[in-house]
C-alpha atoms as a PDB file:
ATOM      1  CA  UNK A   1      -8.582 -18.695  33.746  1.00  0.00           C
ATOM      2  CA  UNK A   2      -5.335 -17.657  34.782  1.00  0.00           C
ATOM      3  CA  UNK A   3      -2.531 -17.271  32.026  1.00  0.00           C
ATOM      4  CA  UNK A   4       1.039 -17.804  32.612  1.00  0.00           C
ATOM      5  CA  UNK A   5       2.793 -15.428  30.197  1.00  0.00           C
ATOM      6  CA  UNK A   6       5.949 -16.547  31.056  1.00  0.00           C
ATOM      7  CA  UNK A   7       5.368 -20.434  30.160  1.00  0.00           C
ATOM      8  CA  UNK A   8       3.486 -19.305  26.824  1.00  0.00           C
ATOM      9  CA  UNK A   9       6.789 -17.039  25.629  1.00  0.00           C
ATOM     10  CA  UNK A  10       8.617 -20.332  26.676  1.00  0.00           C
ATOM     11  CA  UNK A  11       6.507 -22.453  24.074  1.00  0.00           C
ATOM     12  CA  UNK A  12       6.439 -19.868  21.094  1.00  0.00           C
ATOM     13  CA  UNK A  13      10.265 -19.461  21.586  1.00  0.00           C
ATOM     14  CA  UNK A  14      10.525 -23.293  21.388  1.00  0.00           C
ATOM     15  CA  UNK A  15       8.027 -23.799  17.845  1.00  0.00           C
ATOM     16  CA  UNK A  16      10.742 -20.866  16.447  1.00  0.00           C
ATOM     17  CA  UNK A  17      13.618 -22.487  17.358  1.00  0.00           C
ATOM     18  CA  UNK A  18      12.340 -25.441  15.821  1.00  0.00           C
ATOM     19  CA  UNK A  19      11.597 -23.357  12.858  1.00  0.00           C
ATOM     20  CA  UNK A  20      15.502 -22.319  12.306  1.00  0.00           C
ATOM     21  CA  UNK A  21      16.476 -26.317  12.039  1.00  0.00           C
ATOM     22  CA  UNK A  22      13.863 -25.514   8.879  1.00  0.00           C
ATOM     23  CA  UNK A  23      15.932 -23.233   7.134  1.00  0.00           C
ATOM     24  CA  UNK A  24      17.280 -23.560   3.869  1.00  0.00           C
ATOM     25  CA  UNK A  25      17.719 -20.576   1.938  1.00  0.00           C
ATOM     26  CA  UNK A  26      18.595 -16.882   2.683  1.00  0.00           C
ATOM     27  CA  UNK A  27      15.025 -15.761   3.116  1.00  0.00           C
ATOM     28  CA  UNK A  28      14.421 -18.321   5.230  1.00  0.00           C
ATOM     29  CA  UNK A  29      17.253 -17.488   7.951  1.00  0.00           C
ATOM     30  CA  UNK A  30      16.071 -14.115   7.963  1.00  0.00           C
ATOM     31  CA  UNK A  31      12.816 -14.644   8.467  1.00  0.00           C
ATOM     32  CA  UNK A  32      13.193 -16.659  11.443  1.00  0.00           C
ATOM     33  CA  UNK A  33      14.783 -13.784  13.581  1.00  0.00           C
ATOM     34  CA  UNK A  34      12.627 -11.424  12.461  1.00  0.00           C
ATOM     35  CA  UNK A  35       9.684 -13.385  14.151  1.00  0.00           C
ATOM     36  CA  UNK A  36      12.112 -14.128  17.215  1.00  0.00           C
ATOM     37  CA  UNK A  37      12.418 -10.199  17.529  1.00  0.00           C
ATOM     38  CA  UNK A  38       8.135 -10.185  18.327  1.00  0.00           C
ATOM     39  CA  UNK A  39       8.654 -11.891  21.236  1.00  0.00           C
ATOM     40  CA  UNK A  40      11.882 -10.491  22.628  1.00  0.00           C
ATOM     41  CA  UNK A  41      10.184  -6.917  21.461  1.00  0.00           C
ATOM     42  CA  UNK A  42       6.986  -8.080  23.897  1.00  0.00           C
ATOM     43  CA  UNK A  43       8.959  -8.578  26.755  1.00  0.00           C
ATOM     44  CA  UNK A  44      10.928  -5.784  26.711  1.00  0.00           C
ATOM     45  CA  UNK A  45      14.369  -7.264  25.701  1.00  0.00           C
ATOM     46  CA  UNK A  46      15.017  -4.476  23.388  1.00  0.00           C
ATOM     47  CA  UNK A  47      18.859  -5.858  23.407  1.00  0.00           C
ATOM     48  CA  UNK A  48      17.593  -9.550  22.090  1.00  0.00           C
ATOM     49  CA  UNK A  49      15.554  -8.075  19.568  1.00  0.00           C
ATOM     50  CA  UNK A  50      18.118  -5.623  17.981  1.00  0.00           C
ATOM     51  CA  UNK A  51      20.679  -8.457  17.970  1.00  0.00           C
ATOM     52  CA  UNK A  52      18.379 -10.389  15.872  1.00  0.00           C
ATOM     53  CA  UNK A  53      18.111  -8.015  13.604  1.00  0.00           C
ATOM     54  CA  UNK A  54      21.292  -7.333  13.015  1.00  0.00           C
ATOM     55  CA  UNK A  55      22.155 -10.551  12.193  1.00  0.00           C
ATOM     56  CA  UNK A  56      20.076 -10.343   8.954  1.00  0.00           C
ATOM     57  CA  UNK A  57      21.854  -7.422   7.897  1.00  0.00           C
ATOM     58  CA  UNK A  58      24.679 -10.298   7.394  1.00  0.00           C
ATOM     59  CA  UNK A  59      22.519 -11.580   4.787  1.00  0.00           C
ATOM     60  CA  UNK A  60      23.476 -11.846   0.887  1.00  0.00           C
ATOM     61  CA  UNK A  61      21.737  -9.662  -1.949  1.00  0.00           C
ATOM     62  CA  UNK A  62      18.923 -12.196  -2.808  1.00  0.00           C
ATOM     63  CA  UNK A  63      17.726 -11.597   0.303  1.00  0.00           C
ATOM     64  CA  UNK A  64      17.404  -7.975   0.087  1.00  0.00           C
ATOM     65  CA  UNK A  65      13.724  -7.785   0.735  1.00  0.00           C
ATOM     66  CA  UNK A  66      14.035  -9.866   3.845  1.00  0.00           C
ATOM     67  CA  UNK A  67      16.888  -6.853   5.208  1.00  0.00           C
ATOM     68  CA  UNK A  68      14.756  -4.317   4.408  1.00  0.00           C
ATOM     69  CA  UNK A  69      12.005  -5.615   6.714  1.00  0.00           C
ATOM     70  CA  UNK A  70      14.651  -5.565   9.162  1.00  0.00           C
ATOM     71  CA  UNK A  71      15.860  -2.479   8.473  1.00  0.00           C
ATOM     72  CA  UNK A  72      12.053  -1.434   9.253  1.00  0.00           C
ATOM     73  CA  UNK A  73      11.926  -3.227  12.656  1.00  0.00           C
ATOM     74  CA  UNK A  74      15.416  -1.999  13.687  1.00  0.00           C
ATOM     75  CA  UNK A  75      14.845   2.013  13.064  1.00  0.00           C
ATOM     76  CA  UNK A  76      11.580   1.295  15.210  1.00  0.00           C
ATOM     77  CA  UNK A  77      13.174  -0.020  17.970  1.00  0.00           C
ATOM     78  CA  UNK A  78      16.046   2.184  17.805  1.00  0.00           C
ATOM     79  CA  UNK A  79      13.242   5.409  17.740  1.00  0.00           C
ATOM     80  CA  UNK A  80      11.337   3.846  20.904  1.00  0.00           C
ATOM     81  CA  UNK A  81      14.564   3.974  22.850  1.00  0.00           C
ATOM     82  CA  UNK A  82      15.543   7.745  21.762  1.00  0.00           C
ATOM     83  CA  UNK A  83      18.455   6.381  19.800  1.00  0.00           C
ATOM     84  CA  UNK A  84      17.507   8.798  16.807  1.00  0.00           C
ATOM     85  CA  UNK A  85      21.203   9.330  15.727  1.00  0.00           C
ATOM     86  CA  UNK A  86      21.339   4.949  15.125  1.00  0.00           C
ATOM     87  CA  UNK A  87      18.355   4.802  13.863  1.00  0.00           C
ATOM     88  CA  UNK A  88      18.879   7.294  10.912  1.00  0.00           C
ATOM     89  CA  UNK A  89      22.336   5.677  10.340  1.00  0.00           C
ATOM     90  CA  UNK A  90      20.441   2.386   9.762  1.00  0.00           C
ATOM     91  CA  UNK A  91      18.535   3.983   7.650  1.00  0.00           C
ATOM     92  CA  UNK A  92      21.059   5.208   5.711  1.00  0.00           C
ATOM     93  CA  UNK A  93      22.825   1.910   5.342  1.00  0.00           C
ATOM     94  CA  UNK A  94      19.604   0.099   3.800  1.00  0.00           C
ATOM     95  CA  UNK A  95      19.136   3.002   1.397  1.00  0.00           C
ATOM     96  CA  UNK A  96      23.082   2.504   0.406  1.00  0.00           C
ATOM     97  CA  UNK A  97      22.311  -1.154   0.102  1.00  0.00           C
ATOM     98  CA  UNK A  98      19.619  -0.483  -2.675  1.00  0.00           C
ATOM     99  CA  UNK A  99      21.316   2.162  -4.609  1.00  0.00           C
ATOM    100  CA  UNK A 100      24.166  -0.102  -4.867  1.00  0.00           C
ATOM    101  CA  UNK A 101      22.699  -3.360  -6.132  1.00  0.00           C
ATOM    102  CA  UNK A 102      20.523  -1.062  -8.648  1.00  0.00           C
ATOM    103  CA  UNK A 103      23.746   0.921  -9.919  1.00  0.00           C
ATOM    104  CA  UNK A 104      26.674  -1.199  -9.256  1.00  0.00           C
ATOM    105  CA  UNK A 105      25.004  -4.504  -9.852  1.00  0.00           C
ATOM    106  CA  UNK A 106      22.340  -3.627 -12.251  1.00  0.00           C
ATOM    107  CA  UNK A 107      19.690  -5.152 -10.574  1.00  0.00           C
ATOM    108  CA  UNK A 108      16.586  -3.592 -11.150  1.00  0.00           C
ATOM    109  CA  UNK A 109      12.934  -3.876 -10.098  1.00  0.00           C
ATOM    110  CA  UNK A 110      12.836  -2.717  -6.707  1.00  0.00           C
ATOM    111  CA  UNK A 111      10.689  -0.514  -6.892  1.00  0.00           C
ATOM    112  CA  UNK A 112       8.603  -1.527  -4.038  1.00  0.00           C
ATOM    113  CA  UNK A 113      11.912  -1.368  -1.375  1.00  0.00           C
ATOM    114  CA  UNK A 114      12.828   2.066  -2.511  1.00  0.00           C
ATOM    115  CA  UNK A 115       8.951   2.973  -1.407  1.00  0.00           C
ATOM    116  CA  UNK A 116       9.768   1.555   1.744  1.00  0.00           C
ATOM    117  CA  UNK A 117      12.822   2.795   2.498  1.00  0.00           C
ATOM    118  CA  UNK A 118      11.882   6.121   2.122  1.00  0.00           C
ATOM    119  CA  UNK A 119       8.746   5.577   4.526  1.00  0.00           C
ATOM    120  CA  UNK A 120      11.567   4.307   6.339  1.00  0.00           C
ATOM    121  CA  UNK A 121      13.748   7.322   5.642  1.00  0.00           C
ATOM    122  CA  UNK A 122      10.691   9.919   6.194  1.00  0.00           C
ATOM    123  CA  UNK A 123       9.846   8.801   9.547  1.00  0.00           C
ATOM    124  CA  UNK A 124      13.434   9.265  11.012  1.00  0.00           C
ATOM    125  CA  UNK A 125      13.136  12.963   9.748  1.00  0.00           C
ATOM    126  CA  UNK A 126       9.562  13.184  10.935  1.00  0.00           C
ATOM    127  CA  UNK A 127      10.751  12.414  14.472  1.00  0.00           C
ATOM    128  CA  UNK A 128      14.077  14.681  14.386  1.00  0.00           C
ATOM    129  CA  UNK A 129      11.668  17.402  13.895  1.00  0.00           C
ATOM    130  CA  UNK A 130      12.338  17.900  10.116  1.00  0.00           C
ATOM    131  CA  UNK A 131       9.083  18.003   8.847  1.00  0.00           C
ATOM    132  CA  UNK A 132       9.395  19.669   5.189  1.00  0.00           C
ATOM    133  CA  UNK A 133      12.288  16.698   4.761  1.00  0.00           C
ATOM    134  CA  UNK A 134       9.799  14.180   6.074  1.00  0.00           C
ATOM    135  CA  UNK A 135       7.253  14.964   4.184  1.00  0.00           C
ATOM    136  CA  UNK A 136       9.627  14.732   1.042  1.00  0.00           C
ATOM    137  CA  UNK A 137      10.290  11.420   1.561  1.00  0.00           C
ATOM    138  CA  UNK A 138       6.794  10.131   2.622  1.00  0.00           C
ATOM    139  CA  UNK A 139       5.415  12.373  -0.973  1.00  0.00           C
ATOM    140  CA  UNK A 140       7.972  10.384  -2.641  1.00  0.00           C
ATOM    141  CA  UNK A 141       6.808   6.223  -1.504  1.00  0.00           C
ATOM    142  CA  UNK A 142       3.420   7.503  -2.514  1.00  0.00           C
ATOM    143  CA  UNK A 143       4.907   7.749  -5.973  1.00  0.00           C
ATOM    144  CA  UNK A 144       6.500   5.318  -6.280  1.00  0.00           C
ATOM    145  CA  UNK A 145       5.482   2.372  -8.765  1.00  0.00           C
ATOM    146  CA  UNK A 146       4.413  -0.937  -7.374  1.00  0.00           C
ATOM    147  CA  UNK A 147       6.575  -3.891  -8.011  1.00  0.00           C
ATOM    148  CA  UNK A 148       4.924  -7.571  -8.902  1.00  0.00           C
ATOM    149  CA  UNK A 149       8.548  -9.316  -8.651  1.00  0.00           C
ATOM    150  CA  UNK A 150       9.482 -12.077  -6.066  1.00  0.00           C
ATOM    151  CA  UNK A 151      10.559  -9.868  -3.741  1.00  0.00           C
ATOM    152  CA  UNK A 152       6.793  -9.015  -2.943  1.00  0.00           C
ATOM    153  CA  UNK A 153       4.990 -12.044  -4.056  1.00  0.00           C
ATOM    154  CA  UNK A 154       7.459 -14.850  -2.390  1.00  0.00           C
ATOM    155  CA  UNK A 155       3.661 -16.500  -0.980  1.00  0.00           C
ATOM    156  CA  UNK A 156       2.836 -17.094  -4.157  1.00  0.00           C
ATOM    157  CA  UNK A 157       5.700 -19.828  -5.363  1.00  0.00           C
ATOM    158  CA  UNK A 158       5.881 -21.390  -1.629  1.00  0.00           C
ATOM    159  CA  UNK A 159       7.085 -24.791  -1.734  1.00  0.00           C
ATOM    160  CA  UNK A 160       5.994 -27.251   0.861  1.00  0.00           C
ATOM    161  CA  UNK A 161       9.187 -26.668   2.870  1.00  0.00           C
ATOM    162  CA  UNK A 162       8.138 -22.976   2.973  1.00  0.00           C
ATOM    163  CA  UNK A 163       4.590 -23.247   3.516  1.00  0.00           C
ATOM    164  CA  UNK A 164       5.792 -24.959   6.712  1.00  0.00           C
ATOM    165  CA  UNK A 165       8.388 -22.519   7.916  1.00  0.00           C
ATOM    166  CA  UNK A 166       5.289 -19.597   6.872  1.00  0.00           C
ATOM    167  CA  UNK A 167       3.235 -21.376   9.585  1.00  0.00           C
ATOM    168  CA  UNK A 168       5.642 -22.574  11.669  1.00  0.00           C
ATOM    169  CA  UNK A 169       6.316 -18.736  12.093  1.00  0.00           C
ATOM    170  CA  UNK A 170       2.800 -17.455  12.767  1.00  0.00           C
ATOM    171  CA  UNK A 171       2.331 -20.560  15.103  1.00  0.00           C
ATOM    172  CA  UNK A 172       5.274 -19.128  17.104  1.00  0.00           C
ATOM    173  CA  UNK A 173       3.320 -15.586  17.309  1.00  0.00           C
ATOM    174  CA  UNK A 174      -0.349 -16.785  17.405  1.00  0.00           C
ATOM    175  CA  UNK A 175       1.277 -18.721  20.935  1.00  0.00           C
ATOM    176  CA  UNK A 176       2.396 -14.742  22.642  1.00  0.00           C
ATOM    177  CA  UNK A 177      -1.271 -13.395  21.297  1.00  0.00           C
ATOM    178  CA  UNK A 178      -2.872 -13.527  24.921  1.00  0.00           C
ATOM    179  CA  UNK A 179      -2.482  -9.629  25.595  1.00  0.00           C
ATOM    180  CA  UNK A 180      -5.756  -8.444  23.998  1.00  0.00           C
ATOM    181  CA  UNK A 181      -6.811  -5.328  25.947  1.00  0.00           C
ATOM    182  CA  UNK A 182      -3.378  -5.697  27.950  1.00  0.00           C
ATOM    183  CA  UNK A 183      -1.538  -4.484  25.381  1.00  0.00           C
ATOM    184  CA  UNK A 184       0.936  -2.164  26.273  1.00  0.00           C
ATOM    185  CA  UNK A 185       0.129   0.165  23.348  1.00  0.00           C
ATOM    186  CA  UNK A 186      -3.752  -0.027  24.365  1.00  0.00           C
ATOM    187  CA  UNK A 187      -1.820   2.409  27.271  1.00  0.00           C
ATOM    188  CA  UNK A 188      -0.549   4.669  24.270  1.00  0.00           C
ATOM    189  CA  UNK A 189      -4.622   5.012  22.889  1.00  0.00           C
ATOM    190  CA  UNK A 190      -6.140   5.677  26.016  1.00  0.00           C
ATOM    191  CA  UNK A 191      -3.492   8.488  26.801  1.00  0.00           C
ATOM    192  CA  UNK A 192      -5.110   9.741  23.639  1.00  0.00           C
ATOM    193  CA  UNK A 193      -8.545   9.266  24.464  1.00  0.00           C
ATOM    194  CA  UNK A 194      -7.932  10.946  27.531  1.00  0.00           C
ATOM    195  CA  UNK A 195      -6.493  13.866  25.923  1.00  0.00           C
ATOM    196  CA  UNK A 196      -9.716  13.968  23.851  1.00  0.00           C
ATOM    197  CA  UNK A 197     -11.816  14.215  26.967  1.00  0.00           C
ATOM    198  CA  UNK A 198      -9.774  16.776  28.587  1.00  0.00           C
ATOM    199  CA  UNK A 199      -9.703  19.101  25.171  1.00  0.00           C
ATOM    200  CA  UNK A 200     -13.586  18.767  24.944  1.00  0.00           C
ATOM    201  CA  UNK A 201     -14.033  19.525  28.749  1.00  0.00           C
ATOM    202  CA  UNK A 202     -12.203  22.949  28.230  1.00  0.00           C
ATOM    203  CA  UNK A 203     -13.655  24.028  24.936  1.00  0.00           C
ATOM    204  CA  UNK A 204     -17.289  23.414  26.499  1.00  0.00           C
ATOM    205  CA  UNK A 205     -16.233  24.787  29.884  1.00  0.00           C
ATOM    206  CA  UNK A 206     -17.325  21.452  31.694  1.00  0.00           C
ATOM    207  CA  UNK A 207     -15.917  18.669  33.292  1.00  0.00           C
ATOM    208  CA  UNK A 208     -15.101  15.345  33.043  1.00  0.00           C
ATOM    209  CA  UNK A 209     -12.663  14.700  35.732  1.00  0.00           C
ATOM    210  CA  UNK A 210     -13.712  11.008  36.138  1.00  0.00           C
ATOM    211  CA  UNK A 211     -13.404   9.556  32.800  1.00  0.00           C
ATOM    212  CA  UNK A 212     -10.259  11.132  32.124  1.00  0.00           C
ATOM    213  CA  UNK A 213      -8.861   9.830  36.054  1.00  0.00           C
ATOM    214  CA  UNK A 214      -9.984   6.537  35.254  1.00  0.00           C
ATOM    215  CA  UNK A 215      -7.946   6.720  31.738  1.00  0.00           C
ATOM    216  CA  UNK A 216      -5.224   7.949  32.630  1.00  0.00           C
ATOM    217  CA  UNK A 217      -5.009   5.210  35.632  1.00  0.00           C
ATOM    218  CA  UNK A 218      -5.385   2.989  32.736  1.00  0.00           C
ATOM    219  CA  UNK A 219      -3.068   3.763  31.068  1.00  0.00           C
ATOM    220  CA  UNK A 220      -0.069   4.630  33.389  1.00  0.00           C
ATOM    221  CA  UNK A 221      -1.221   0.574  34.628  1.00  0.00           C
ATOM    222  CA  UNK A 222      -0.472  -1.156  31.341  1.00  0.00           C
ATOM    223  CA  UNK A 223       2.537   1.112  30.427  1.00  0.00           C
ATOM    224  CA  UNK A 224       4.353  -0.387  33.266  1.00  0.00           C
ATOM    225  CA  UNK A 225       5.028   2.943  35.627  1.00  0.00           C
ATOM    226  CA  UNK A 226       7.920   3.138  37.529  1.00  0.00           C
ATOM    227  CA  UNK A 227       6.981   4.348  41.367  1.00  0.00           C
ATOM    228  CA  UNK A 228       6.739   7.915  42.285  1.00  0.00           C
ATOM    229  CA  UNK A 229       9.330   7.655  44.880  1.00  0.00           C
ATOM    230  CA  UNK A 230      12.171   8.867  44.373  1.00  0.00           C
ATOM    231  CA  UNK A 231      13.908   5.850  45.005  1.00  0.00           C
ATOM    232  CA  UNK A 232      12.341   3.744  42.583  1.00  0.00           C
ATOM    233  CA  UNK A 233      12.816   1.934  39.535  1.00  0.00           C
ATOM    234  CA  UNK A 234      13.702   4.617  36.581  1.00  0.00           C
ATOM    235  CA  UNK A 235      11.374   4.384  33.672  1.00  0.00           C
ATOM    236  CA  UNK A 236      13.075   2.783  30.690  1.00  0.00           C
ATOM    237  CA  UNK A 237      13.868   4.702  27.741  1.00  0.00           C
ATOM    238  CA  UNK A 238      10.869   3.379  25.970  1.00  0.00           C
ATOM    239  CA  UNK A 239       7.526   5.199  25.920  1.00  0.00           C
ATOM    240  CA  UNK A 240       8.834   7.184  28.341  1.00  0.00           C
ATOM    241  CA  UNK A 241       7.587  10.397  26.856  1.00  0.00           C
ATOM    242  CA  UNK A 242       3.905   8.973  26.713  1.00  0.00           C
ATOM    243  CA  UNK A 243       4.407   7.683  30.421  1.00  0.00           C
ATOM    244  CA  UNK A 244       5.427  11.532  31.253  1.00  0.00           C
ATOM    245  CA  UNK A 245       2.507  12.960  29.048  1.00  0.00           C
ATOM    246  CA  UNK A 246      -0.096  10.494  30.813  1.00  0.00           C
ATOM    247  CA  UNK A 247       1.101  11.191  34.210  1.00  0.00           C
ATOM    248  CA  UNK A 248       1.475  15.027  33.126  1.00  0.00           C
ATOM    249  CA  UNK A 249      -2.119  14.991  32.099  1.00  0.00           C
ATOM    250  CA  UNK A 250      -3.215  13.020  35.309  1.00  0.00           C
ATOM    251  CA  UNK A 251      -1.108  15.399  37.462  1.00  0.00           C
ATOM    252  CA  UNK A 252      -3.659  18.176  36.184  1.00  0.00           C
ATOM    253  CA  UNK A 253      -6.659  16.361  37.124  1.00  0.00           C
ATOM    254  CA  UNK A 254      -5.320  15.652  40.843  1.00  0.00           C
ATOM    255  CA  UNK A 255      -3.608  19.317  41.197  1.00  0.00           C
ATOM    256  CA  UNK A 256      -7.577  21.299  40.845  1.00  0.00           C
ATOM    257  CA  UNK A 257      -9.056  18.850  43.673  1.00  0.00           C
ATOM    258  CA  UNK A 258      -7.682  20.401  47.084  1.00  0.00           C
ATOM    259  CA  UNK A 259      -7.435  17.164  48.950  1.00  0.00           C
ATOM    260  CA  UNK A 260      -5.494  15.931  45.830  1.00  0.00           C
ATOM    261  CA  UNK A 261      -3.182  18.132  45.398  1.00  0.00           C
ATOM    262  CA  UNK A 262      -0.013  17.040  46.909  1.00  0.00           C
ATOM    263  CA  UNK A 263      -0.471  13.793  44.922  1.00  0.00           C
ATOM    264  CA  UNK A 264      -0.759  15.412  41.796  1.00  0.00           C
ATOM    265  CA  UNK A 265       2.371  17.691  42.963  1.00  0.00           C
ATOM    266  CA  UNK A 266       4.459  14.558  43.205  1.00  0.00           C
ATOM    267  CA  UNK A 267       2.904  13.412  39.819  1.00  0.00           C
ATOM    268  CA  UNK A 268       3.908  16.553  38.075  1.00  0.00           C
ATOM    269  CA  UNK A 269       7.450  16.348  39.280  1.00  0.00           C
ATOM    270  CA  UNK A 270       7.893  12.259  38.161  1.00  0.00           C
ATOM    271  CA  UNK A 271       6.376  13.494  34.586  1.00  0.00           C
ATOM    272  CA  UNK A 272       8.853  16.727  34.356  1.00  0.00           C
ATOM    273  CA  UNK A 273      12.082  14.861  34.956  1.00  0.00           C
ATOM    274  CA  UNK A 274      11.321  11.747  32.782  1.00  0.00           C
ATOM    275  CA  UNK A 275      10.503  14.017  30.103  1.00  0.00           C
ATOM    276  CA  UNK A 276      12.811  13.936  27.446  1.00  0.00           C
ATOM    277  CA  UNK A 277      11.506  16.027  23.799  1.00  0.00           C
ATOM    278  CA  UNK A 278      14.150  18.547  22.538  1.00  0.00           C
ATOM    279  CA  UNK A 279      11.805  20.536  20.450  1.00  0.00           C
ATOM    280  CA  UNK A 280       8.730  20.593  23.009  1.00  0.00           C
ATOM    281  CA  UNK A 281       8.652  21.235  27.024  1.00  0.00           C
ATOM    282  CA  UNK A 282       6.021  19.169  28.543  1.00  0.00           C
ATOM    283  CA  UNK A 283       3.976  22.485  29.791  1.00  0.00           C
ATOM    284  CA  UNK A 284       3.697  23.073  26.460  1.00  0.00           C
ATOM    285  CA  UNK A 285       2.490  19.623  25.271  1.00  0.00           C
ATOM    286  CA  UNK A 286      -0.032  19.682  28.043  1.00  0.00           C
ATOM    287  CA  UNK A 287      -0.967  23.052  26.867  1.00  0.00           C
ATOM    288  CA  UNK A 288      -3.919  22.520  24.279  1.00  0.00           C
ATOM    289  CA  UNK A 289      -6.060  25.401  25.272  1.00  0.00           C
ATOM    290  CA  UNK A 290      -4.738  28.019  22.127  1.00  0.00           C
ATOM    291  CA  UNK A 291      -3.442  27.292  18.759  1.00  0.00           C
ATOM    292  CA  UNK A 292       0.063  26.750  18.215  1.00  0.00           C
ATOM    293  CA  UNK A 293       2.677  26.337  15.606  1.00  0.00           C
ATOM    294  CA  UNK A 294       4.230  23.457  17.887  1.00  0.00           C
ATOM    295  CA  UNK A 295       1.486  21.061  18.869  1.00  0.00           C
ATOM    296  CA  UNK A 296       2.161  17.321  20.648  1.00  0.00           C
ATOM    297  CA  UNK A 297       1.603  14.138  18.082  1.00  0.00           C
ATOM    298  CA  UNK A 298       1.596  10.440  19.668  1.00  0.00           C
ATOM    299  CA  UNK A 299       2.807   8.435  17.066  1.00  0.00           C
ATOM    300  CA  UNK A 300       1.826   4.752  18.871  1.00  0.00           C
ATOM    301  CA  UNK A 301       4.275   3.025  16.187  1.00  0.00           C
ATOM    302  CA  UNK A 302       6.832   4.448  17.903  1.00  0.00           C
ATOM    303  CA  UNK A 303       5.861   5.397  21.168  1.00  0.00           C
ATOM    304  CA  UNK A 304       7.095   8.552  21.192  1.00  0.00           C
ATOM    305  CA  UNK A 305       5.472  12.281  21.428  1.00  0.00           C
ATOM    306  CA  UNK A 306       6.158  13.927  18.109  1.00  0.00           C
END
């Protein structure tokens, strides 16, 4: 049965809007962004989606958990699209907000946000290369007491009116769920599991040129690859590292067949100019075949090569 995609984003963005005219309190008006920003995420309308976001960042105090989700969302988006330098600055603003309600105010119990914020805060490091920092930060959530307060249990004094904008929300998601296997991060996982393949077919001195073709075809398909030519579209900022790393990798497997290899010569070139890591070349994240202090990560949350 054929799917229109376009129609079905048309219908979920209708059941949200309809969901703002339910809108009462502060939690409330940031939660119905927040669900907008799925959508405009899935279409690749980064712009959309960050503007959403930012909106609940206008948000008062009581609605502090709600602008820490955001916060969450917003240093994601801003790490799939390189913008490193924004996204730790968001960070930093979030972490500002809580120290200043807990000190200023005296507000207390938040116990839970300051866990998240400094998942929030780790990551950021962990992608700016600053691992000891990162880890720092991650050590620290883990230690962090869980908090039973309303900002983590709001499900459990819904009122009707809520109940209704709760479902009202995952209505407006359940209606963009028609990816499945088309996923674009399924792309991400099969650059993986062609990685796997090709690691295994060098330790035991074999070969498994098909499977890992096939994957990496796969996956350069539902990541949305710009042409070869030089004349086509550029790839967008986002997942462009994986893109290089999956054409990279399929470059290899087209460069050792001889009728092949002027294909995977174009390949190779695409995958070096679109790559973009500070901290790794992509002969070097392609190089797996010796231990090494500096050794590729795909971190799919992201889509990004760590």
């Amino acid at each position: 049965m054929h799917v229109n995609v376009d129609e079905l984003y048309g219908q979920a963005l209708l059941v949200l809007e309809q969901c703002l005219a339910l809108q009462r309190d502060d939690n409330s008006k940031g939660t119905g962004p927040t669900c907008h920003v799925y959508l405009y995420y899935m279409k690749g309308n980064f712009s959309e989606a960050i503007e959403k976001l930012q909106k609940v960042e206008d948000l008062n105090i009581s609605s502090v958990g709600v602008r820490v989700a955001a916060t969450e969302a917003l240093v994601g988006l801003h790490l799939e699209l390189g913008q490193d330098d924004i996204a730790s600055t968001v960070a930093d603003v979030c972490r500002h907000l809580i120290d200043t309600i807990e000190i200023e105010i005296g507000v207390g119990g938040f116990e839970v946000l300051d866990a998240r914020i400094k998942a929030i805060e780790g990551i950021v490091k962990l992608v700016r290369g600053n691992i000891k920092k990162a880890e720092a930060f991650f050590q620290g959530a883990q230690e962090d007491k869980c908090c039973t307060g309303g900002f983590t249990s709001i499900a459990c004094n819904m009122v009707s009116e809520e109940i209704l904008l709760a479902a009202t929300c995952a209505l407006g998601q359940l209606e963009v769920r028609t990816w499945g296997s088309h996923h674009p991060k399924v792309g991400i996982v099969l650059t993986c599991i062609a990685f796997l393949f090709r690691h295994k077919a060098m330790r035991e001195h074999s070969s498994s040129l098909l499977i890992q073709e096939g994957l990496y075809r796969r996956a350069i398909d539902l990541l949305s690859a710009p042409p070869l030519d030089p004349g086509g579209v550029e790839a967008k900022a986002h997942r462009r590292d994986i893109l290089a790393l999956a054409r990279g990798g399929y470059a290899e497997t087209l460069c050792i067949q001889q009728n092949r290899k002027a294909e995977g010569e174009k390949m190779k070139s695409w995958a070096e100019s679109n790559w973009r890591n500070p901290r790794l070349t992509l002969a070097e994240a392609l190089d797996i075949s010796e231990p090494s202090s500096e050794v590729p990560v795909i971190d799919a949350r992201v889509s990004r090569v760590l």
